[in-house]
N, C-alpha and C. Protein backbone atom coordinates (compact mmCIF):
# COMPACT_ATOMS: atom_id res chain seq x y z
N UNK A 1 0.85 -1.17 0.00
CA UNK A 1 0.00 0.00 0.00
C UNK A 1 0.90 1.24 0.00
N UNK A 2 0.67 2.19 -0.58
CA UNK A 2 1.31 3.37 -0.84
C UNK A 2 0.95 4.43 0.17
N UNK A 3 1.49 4.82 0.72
CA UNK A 3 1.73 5.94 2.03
C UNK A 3 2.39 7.20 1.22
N UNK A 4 1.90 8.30 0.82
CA UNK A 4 2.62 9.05 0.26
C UNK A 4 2.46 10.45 1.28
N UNK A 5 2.08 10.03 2.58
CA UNK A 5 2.32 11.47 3.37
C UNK A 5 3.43 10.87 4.86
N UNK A 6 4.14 9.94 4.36
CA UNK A 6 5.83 9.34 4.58
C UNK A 6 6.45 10.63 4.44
N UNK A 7 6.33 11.00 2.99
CA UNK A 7 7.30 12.18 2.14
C UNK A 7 7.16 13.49 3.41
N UNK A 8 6.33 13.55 4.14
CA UNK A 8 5.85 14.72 4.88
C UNK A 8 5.79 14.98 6.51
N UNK A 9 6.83 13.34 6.82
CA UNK A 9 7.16 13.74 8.06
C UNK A 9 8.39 14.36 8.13
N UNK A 10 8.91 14.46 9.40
CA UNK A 10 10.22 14.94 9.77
C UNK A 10 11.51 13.81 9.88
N UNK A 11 12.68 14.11 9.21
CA UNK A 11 13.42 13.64 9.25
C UNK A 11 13.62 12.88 10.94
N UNK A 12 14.19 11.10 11.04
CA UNK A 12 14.22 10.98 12.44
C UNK A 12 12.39 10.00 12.78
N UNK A 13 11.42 10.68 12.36
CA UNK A 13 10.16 10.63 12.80
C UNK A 13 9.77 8.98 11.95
N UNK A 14 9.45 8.07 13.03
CA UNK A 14 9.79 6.89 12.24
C UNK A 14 8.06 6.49 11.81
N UNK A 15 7.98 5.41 10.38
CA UNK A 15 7.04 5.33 9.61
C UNK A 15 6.15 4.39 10.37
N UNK A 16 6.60 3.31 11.37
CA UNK A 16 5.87 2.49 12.34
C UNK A 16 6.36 2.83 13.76
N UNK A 17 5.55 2.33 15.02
CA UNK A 17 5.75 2.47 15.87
C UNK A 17 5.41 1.03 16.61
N UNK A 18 6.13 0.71 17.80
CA UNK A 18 5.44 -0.79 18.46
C UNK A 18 4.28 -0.07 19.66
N UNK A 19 3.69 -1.32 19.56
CA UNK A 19 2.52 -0.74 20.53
C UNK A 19 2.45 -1.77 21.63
N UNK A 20 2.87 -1.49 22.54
CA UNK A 20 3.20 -2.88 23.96
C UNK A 20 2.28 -3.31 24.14
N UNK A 21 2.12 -4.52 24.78
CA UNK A 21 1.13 -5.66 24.48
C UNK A 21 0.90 -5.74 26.32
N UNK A 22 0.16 -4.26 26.20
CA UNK A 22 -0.10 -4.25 27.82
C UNK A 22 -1.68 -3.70 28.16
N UNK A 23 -2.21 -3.65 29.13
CA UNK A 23 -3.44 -2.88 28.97
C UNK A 23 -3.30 -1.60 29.09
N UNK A 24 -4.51 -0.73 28.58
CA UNK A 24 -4.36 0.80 28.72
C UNK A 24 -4.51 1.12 30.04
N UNK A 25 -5.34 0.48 30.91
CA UNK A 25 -5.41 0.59 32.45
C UNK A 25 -3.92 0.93 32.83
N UNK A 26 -3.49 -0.34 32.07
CA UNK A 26 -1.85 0.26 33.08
C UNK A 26 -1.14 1.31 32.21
N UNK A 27 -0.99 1.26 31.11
CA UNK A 27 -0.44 2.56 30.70
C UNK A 27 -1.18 4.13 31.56
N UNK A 28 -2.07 3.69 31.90
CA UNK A 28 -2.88 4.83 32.33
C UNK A 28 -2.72 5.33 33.75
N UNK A 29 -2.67 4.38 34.58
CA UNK A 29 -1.75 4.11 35.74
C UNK A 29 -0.52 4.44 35.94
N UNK A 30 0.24 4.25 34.82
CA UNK A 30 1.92 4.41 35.24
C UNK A 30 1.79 5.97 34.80
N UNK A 31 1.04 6.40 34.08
CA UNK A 31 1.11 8.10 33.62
C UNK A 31 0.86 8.86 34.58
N UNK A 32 -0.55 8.37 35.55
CA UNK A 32 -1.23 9.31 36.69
C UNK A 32 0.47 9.46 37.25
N UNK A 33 0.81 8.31 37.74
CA UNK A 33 1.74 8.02 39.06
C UNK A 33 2.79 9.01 38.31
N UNK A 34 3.33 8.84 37.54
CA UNK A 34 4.30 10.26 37.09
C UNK A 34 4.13 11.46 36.97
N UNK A 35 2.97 12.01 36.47
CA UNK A 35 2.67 13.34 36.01
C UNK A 35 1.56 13.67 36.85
N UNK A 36 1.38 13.74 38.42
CA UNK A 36 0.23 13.79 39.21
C UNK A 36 -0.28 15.16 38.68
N UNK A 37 0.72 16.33 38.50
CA UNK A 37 0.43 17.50 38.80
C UNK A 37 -0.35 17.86 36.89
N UNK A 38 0.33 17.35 36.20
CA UNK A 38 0.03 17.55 34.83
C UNK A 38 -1.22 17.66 34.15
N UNK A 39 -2.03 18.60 33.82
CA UNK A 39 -3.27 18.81 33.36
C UNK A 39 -3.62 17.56 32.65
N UNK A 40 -5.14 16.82 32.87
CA UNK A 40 -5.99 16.11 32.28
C UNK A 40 -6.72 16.53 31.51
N UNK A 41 -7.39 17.38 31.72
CA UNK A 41 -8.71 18.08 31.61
C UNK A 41 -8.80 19.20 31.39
N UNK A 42 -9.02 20.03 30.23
CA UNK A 42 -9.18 21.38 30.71
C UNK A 42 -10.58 21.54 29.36
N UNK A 43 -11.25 22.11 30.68
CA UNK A 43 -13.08 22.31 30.62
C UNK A 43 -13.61 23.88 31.17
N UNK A 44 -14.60 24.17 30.17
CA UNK A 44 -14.95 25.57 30.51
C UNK A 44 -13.90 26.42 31.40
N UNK A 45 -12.34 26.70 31.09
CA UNK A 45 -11.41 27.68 31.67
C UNK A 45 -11.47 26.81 32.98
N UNK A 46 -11.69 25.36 33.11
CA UNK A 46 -11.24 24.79 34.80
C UNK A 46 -10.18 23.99 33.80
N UNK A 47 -8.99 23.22 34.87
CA UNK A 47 -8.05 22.70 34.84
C UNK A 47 -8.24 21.49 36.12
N UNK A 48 -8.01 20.44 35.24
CA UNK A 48 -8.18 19.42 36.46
C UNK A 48 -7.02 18.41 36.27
N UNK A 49 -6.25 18.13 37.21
CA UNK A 49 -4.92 17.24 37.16
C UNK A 49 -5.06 15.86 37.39
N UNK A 50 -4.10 15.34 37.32
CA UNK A 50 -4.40 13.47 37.28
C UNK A 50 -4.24 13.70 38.77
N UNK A 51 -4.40 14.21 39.91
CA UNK A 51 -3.75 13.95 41.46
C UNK A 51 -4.79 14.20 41.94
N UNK A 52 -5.26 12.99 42.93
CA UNK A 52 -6.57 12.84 43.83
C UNK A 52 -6.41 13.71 44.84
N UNK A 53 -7.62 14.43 44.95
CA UNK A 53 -7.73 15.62 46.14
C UNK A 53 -8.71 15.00 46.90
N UNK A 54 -8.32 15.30 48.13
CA UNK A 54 -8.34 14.54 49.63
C UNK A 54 -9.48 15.93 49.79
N UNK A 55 -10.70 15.40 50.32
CA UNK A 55 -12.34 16.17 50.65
C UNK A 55 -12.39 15.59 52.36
């Protein structure tokens, strides 16, 4: 099959990628746990982070 927007990435920027043979739960998991503070969400001018706030 012919891919002709190949020609139109960036040098470096590769044509396949592997995709780990894991669940998204845990990809999703190992992201919260790193980036607690890092915007999820941003809704009507609110900002909501992956880090559980204690009520």
């Amino acid at each position: 099959m012919e891919r002709p927007w190949f020609a139109h990435y960036d040098p470096g920027v590769p044509h396949q990628i592997e995709i780990p043979d894991i669940p998204f739960t845990a990809i999703f998991a190992r992201t919260v746990s790193r980036f607690p503070n890092v915007p999820a969400v941003y809704f009507y001018g609110h900002r909501w982070t992956y880090r559980k706030e204690e009520r």
